[in-house]
PDB file of N, CA and C in Angstrom:
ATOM      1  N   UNK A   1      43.690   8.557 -23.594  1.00  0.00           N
ATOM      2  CA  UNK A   1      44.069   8.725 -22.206  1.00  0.00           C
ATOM      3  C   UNK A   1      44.031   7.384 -21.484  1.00  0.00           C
ATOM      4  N   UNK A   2      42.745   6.368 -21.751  1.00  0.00           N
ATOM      5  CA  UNK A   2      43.014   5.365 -21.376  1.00  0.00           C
ATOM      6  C   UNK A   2      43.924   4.554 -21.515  1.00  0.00           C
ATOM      7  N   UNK A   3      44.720   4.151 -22.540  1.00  0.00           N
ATOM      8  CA  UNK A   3      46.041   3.657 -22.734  1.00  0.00           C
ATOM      9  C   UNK A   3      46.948   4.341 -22.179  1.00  0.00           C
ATOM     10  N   UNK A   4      46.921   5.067 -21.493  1.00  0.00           N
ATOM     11  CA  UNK A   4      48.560   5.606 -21.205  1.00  0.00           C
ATOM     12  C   UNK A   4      48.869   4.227 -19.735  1.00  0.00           C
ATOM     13  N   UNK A   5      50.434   4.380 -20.085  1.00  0.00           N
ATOM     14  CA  UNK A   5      50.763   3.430 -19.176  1.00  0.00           C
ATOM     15  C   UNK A   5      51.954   4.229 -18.607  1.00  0.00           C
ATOM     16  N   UNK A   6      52.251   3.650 -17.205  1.00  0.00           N
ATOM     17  CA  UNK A   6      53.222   4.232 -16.029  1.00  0.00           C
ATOM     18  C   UNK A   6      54.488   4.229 -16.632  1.00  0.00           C
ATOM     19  N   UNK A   7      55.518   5.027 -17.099  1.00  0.00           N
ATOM     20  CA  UNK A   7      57.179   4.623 -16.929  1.00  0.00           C
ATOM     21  C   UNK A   7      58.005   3.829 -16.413  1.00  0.00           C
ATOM     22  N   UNK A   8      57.404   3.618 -14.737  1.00  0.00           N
ATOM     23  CA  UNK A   8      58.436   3.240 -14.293  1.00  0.00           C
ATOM     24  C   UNK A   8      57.130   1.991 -13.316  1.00  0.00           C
ATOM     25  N   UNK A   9      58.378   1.353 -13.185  1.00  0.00           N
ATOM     26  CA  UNK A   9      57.718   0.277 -12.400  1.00  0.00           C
ATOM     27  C   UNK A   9      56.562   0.471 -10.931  1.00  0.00           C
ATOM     28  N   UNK A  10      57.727   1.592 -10.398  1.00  0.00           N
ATOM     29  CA  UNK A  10      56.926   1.918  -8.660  1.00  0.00           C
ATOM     30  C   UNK A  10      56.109   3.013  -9.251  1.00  0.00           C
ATOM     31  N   UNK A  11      55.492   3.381 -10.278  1.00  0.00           N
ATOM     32  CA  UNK A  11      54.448   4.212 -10.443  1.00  0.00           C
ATOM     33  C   UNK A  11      53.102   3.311 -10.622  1.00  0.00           C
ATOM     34  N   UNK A  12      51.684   3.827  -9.837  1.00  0.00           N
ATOM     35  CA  UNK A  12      50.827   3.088 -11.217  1.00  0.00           C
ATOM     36  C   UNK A  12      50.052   4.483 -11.475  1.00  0.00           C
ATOM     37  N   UNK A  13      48.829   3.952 -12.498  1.00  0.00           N
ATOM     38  CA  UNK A  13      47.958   4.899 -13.171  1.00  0.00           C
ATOM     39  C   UNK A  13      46.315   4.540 -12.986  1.00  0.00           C
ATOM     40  N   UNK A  14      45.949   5.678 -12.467  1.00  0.00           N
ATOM     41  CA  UNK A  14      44.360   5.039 -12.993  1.00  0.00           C
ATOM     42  C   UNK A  14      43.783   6.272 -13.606  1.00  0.00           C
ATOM     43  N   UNK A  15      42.771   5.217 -14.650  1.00  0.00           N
ATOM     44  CA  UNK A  15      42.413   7.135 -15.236  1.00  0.00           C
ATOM     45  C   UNK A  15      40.698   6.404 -14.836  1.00  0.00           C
ATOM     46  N   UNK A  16      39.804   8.088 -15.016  1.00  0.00           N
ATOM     47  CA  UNK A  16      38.513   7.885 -14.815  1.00  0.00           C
ATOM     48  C   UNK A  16      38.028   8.891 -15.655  1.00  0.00           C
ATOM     49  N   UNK A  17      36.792   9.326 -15.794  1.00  0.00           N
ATOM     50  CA  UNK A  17      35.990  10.236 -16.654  1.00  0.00           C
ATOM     51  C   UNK A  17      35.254   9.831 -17.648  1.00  0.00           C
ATOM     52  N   UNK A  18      34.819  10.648 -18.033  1.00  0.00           N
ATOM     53  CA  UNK A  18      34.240  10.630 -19.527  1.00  0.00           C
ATOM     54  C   UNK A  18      34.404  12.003 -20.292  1.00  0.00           C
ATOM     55  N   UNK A  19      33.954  12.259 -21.849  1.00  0.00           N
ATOM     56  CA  UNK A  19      33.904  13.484 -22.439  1.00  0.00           C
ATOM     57  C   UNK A  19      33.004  14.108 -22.136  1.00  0.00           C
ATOM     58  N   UNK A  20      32.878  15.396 -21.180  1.00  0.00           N
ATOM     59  CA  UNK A  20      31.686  16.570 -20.861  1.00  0.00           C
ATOM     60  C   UNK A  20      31.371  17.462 -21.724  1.00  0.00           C
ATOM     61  N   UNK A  21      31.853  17.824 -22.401  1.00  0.00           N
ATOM     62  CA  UNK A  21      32.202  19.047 -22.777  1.00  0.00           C
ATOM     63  C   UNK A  21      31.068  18.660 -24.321  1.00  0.00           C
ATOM     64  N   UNK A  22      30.194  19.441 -25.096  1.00  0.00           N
ATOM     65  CA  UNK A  22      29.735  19.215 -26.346  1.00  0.00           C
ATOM     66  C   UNK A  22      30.348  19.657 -27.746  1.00  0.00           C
ATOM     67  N   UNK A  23      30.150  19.720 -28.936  1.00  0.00           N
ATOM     68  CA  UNK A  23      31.354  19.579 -29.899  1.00  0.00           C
ATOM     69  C   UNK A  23      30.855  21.221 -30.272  1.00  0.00           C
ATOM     70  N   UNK A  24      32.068  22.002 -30.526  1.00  0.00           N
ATOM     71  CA  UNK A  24      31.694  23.188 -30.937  1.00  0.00           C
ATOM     72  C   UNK A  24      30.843  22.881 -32.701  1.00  0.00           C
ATOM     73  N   UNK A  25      29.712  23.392 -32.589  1.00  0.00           N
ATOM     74  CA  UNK A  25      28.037  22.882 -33.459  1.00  0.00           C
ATOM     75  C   UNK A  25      28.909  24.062 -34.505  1.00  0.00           C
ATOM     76  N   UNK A  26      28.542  23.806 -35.494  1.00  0.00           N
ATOM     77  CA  UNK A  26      28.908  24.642 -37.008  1.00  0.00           C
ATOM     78  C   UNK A  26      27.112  24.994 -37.601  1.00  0.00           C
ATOM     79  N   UNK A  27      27.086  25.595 -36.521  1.00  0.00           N
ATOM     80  CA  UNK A  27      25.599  27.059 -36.456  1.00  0.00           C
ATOM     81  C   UNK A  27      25.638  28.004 -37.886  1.00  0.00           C
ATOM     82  N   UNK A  28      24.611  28.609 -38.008  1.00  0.00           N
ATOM     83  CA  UNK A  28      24.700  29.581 -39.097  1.00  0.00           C
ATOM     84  C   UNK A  28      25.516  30.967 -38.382  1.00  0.00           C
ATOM     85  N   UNK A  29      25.484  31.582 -37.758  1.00  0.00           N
ATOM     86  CA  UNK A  29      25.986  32.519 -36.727  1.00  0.00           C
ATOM     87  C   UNK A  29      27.640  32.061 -36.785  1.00  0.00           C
ATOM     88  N   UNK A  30      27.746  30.807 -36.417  1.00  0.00           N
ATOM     89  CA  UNK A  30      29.205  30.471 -37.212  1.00  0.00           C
ATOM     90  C   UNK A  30      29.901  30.470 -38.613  1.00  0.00           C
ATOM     91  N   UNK A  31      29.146  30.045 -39.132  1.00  0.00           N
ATOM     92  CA  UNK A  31      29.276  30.203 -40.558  1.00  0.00           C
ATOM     93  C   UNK A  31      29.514  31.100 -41.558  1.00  0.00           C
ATOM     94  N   UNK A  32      28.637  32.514 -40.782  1.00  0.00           N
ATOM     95  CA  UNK A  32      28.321  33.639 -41.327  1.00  0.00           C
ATOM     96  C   UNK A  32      30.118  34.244 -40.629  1.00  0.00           C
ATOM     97  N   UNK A  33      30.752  34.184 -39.305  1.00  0.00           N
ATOM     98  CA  UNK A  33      31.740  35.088 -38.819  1.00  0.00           C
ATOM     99  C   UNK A  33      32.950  34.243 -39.274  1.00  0.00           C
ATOM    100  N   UNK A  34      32.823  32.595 -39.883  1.00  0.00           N
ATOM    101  CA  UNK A  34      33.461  32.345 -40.454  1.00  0.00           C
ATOM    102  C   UNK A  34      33.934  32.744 -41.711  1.00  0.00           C
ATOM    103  N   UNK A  35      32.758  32.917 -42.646  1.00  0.00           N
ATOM    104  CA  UNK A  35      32.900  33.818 -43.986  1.00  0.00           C
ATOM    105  C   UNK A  35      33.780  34.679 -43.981  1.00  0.00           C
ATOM    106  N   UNK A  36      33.220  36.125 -42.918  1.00  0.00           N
ATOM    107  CA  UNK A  36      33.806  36.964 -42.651  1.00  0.00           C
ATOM    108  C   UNK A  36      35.511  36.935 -42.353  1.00  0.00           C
ATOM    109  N   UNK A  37      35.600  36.173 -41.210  1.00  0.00           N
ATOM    110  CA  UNK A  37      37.042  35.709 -41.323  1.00  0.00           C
ATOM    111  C   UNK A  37      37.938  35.272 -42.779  1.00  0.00           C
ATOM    112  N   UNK A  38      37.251  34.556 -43.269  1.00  0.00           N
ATOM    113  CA  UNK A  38      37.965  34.226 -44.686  1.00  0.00           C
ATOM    114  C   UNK A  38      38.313  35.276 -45.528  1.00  0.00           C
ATOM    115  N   UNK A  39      37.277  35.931 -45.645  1.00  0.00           N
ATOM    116  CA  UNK A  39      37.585  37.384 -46.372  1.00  0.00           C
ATOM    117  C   UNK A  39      38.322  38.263 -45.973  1.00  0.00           C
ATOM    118  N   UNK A  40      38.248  38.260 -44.597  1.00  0.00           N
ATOM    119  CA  UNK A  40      39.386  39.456 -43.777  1.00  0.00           C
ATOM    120  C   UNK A  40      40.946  39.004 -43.534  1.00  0.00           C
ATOM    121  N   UNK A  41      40.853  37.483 -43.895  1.00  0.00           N
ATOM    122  CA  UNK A  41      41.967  36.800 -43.974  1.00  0.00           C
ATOM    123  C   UNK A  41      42.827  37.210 -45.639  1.00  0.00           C
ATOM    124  N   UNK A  42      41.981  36.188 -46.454  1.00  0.00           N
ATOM    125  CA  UNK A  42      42.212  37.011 -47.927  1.00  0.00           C
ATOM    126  C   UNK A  42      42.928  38.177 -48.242  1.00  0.00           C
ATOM    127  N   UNK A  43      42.508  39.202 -47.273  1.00  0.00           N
ATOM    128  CA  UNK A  43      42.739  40.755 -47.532  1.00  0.00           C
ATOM    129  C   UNK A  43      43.835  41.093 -46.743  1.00  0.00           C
ATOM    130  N   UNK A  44      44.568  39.970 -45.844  1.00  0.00           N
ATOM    131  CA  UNK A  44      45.513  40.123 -44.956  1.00  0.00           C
ATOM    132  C   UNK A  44      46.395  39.047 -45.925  1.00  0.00           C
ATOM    133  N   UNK A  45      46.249  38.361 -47.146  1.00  0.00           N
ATOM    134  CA  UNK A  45      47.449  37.217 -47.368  1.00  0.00           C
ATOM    135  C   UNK A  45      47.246  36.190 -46.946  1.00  0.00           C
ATOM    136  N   UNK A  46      46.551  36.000 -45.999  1.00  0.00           N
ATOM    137  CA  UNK A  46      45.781  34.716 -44.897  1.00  0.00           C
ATOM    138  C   UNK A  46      45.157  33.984 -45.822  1.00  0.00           C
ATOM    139  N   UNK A  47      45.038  32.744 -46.607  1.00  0.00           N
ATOM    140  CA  UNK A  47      44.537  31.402 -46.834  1.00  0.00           C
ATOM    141  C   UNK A  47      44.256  30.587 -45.528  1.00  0.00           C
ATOM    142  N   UNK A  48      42.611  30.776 -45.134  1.00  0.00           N
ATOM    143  CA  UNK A  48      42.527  30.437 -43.724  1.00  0.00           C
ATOM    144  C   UNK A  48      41.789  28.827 -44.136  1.00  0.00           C
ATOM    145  N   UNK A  49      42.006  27.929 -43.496  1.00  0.00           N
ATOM    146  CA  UNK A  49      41.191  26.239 -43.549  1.00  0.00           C
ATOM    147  C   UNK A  49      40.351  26.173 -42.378  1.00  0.00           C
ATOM    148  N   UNK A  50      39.380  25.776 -42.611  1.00  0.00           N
ATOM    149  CA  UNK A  50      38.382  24.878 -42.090  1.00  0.00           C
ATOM    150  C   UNK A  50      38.830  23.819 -41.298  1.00  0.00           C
ATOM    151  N   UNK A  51      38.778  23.434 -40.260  1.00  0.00           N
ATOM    152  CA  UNK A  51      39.445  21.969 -39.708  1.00  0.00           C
ATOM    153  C   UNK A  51      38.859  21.475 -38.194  1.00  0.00           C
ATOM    154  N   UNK A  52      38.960  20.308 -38.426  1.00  0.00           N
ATOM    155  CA  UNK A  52      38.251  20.295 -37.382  1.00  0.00           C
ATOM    156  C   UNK A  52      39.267  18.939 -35.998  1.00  0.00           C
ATOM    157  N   UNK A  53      39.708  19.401 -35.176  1.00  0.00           N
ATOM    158  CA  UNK A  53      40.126  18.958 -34.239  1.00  0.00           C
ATOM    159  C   UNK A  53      39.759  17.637 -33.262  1.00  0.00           C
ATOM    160  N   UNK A  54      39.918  17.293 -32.090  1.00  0.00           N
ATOM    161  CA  UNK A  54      40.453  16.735 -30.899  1.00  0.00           C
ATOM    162  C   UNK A  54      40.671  18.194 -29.928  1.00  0.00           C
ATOM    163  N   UNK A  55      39.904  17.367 -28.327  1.00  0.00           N
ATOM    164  CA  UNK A  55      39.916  18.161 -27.631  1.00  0.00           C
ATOM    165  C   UNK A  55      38.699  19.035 -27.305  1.00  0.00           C
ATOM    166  N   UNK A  56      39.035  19.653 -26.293  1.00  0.00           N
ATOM    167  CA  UNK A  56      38.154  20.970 -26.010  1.00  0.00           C
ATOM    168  C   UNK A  56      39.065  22.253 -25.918  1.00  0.00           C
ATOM    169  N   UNK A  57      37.480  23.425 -26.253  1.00  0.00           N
ATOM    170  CA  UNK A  57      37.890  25.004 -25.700  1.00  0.00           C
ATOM    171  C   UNK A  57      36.776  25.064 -25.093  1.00  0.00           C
ATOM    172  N   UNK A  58      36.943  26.629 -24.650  1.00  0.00           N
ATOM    173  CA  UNK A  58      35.411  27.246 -24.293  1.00  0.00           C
ATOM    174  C   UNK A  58      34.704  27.596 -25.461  1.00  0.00           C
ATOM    175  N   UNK A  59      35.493  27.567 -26.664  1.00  0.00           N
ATOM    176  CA  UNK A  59      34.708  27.594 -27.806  1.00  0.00           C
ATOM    177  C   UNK A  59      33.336  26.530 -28.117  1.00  0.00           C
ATOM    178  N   UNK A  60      33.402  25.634 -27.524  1.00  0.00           N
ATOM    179  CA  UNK A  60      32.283  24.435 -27.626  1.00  0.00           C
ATOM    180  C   UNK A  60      30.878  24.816 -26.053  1.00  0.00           C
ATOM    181  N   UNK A  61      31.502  25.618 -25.622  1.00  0.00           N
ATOM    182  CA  UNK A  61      30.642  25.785 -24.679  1.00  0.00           C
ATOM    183  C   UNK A  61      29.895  27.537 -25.454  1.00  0.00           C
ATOM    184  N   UNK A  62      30.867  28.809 -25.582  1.00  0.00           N
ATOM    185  CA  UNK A  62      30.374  29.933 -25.940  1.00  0.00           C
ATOM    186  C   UNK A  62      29.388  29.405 -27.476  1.00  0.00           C
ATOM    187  N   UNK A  63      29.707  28.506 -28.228  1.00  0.00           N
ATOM    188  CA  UNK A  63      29.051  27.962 -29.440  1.00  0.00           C
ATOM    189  C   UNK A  63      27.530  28.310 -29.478  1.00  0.00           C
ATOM    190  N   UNK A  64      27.300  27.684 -28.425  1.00  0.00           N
ATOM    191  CA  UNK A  64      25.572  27.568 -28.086  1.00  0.00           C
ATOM    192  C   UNK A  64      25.039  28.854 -27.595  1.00  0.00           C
ATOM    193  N   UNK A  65      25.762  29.975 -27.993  1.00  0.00           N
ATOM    194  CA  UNK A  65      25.195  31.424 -27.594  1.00  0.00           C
ATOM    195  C   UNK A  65      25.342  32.438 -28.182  1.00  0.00           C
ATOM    196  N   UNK A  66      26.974  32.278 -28.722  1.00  0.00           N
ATOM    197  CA  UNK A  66      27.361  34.005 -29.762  1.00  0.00           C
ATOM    198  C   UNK A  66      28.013  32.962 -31.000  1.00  0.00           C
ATOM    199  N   UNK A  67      28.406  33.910 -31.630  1.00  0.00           N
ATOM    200  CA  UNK A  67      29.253  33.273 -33.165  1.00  0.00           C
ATOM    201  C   UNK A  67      30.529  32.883 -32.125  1.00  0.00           C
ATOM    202  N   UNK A  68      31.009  31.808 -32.873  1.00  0.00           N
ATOM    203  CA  UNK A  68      32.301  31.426 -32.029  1.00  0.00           C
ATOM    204  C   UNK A  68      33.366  30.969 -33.179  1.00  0.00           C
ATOM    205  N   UNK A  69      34.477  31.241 -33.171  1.00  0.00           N
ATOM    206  CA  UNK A  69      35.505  30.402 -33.972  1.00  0.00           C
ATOM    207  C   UNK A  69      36.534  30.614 -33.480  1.00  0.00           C
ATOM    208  N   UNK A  70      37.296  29.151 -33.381  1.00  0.00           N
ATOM    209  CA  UNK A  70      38.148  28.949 -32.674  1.00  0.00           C
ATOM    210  C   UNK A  70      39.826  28.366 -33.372  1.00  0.00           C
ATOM    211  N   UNK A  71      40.631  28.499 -32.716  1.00  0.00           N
ATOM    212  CA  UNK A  71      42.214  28.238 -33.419  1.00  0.00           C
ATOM    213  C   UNK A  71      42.605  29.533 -34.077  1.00  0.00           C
ATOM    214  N   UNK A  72      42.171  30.763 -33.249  1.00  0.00           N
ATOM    215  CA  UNK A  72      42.443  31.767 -33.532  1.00  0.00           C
ATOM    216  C   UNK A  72      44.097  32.318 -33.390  1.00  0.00           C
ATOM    217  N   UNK A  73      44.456  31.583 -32.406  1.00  0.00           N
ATOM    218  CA  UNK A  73      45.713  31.849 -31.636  1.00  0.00           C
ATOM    219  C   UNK A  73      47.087  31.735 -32.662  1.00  0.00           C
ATOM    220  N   UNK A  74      47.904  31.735 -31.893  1.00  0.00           N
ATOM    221  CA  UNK A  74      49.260  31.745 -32.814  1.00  0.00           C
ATOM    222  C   UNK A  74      49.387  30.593 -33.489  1.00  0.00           C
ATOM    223  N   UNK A  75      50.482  30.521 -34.720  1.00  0.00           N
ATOM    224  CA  UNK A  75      50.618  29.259 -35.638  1.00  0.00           C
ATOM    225  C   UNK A  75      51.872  28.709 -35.401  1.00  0.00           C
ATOM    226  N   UNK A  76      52.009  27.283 -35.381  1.00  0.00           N
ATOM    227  CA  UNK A  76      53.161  26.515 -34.897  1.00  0.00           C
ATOM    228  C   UNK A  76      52.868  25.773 -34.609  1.00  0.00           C
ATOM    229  N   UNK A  77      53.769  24.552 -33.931  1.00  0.00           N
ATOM    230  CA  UNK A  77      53.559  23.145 -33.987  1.00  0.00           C
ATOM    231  C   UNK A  77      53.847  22.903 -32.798  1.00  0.00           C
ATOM    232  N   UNK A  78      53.577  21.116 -32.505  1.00  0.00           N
ATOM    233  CA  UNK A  78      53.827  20.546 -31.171  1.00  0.00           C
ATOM    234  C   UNK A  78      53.172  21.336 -29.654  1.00  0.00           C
ATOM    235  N   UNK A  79      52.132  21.079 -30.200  1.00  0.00           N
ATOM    236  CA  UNK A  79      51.380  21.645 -28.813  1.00  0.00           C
ATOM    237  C   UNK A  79      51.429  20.926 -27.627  1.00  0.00           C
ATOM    238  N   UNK A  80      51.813  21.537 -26.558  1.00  0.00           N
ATOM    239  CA  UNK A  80      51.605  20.576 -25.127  1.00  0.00           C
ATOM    240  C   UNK A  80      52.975  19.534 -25.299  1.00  0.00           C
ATOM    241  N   UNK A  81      53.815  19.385 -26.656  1.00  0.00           N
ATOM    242  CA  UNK A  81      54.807  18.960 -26.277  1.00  0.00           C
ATOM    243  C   UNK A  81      56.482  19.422 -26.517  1.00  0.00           C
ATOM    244  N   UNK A  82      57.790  18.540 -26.044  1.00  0.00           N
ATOM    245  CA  UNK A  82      58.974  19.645 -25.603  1.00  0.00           C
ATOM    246  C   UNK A  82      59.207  20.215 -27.168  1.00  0.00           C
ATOM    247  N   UNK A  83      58.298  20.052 -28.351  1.00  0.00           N
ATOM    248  CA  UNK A  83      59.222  20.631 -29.235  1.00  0.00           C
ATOM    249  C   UNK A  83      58.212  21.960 -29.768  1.00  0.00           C
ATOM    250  N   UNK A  84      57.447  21.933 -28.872  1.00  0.00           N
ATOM    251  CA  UNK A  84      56.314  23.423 -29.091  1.00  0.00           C
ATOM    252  C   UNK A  84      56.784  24.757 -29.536  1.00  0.00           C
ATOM    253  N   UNK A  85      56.561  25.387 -30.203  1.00  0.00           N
ATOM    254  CA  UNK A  85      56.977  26.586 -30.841  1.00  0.00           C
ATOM    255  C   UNK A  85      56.146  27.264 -31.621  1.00  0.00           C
ATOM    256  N   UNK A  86      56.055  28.475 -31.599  1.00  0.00           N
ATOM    257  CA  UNK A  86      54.834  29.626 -32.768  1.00  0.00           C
ATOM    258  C   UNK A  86      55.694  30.137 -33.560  1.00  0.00           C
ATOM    259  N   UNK A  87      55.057  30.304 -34.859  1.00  0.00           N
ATOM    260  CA  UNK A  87      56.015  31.172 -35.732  1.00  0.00           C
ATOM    261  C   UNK A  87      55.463  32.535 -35.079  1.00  0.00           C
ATOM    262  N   UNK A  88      57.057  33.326 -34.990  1.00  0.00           N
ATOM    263  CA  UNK A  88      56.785  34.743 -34.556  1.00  0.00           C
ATOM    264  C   UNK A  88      56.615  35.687 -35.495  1.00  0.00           C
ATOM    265  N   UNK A  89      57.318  35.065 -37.444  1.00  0.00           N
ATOM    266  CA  UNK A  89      56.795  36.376 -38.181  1.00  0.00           C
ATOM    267  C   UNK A  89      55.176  36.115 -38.807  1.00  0.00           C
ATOM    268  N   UNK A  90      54.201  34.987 -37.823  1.00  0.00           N
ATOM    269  CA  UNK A  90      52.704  35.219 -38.617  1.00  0.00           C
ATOM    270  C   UNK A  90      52.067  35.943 -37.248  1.00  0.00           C
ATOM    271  N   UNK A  91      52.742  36.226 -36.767  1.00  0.00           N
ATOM    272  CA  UNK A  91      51.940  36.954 -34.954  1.00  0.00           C
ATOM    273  C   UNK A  91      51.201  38.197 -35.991  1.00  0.00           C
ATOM    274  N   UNK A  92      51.837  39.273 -36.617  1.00  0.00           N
ATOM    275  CA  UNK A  92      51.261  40.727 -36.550  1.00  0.00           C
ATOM    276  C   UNK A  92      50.274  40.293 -37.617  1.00  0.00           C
ATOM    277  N   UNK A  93      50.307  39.076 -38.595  1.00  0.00           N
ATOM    278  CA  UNK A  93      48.586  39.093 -39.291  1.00  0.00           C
ATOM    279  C   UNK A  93      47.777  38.232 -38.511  1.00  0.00           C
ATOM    280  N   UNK A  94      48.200  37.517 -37.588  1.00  0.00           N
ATOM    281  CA  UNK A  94      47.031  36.960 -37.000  1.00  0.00           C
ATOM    282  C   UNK A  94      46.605  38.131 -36.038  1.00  0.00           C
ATOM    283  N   UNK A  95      47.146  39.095 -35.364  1.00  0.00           N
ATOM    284  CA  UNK A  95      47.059  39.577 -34.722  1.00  0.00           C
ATOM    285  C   UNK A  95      46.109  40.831 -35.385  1.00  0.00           C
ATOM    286  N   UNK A  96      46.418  41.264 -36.601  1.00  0.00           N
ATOM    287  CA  UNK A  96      45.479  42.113 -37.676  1.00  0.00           C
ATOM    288  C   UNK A  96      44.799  41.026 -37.909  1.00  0.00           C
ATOM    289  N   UNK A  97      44.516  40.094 -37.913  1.00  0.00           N
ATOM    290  CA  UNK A  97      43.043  39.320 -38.366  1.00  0.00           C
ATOM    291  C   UNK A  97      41.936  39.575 -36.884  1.00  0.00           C
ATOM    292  N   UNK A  98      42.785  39.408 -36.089  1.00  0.00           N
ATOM    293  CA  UNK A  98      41.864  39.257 -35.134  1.00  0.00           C
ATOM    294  C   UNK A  98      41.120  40.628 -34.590  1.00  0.00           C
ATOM    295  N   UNK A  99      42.176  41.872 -34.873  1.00  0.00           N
ATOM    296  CA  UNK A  99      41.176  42.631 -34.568  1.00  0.00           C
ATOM    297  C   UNK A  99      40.277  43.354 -35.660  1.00  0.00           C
ATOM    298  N   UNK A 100      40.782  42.843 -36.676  1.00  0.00           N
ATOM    299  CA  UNK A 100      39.554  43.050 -37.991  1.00  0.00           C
ATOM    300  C   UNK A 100      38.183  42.425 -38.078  1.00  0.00           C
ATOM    301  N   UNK A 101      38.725  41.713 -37.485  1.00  0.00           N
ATOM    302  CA  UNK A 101      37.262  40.902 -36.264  1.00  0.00           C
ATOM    303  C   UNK A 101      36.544  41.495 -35.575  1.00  0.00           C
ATOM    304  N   UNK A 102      36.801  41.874 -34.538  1.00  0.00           N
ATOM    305  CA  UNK A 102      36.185  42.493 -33.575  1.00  0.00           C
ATOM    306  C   UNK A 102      35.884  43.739 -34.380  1.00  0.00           C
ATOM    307  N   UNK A 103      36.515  44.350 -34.836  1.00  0.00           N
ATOM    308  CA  UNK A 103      35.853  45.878 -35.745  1.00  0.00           C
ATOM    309  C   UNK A 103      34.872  45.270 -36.975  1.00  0.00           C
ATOM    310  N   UNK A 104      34.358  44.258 -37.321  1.00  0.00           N
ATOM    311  CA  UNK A 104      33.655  43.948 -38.084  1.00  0.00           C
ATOM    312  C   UNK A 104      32.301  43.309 -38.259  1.00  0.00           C
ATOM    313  N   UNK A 105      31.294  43.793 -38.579  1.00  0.00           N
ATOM    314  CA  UNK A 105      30.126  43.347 -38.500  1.00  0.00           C
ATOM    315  C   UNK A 105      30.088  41.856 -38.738  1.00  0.00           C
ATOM    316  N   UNK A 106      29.030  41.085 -38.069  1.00  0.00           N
ATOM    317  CA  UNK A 106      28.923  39.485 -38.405  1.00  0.00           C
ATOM    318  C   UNK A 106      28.536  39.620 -40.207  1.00  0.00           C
ATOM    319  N   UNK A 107      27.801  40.667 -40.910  1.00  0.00           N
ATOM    320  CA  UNK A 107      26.703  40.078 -41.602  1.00  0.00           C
ATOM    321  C   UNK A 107      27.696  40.583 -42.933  1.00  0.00           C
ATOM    322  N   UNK A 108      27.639  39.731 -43.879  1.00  0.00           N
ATOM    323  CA  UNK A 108      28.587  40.268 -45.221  1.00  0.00           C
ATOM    324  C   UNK A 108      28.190  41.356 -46.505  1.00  0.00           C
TER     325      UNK A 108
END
């Protein structure tokens, strides 16, 4: 963010801040609804990865309280920019992953 520079001449930029936010922690409570996910993925065709990002969610904040895992959302590319797009035929298994989730105990 600090490098970004103005376009145009009669613009300027100032940036300020710092990073607030803490790193979503890879807890046992995570670990354990991660499992779970993998397996409920498996059983959906889903080969799910591990990965770890740039950025924030509220996932780094809910972390420090319930099981949290995050990049649950739709699959596709170019986020935040003009060539952004989700694939629409992985919507109905992410969409069966996710509520195989919620119907599913943390513990394996």
């Amino acid at each position: 963010v600090y490098a970004l520079e103005p376009g145009l001449p009669s613009v300027s930029l100032e940036t300020s801040g710092r990073v607030t936010r803490l790193p979503l922690e890879r807890t046992a409570r995570n670990q354990a609804l991660w499992r779970t996910a993998q397996r409920l993925g498996g059983e959906l065709g889903l080969a799910l990865e591990e990965g770890a990002v740039g950025g924030g969610s509220d996932g780094n904040t809910t972390s420090q309280f319930t099981a949290t895992l995050d990049g649950l959302g739709a699959v596709g590319d170019g986020a935040h920019a003009l060539h952004e797009h989700v694939l629409i035929d992985a919507m109905p298994r992410r969409a069966a992953l996710l509520a195989l989730l919620l119907l599913s105990p943390l513990a394996e």
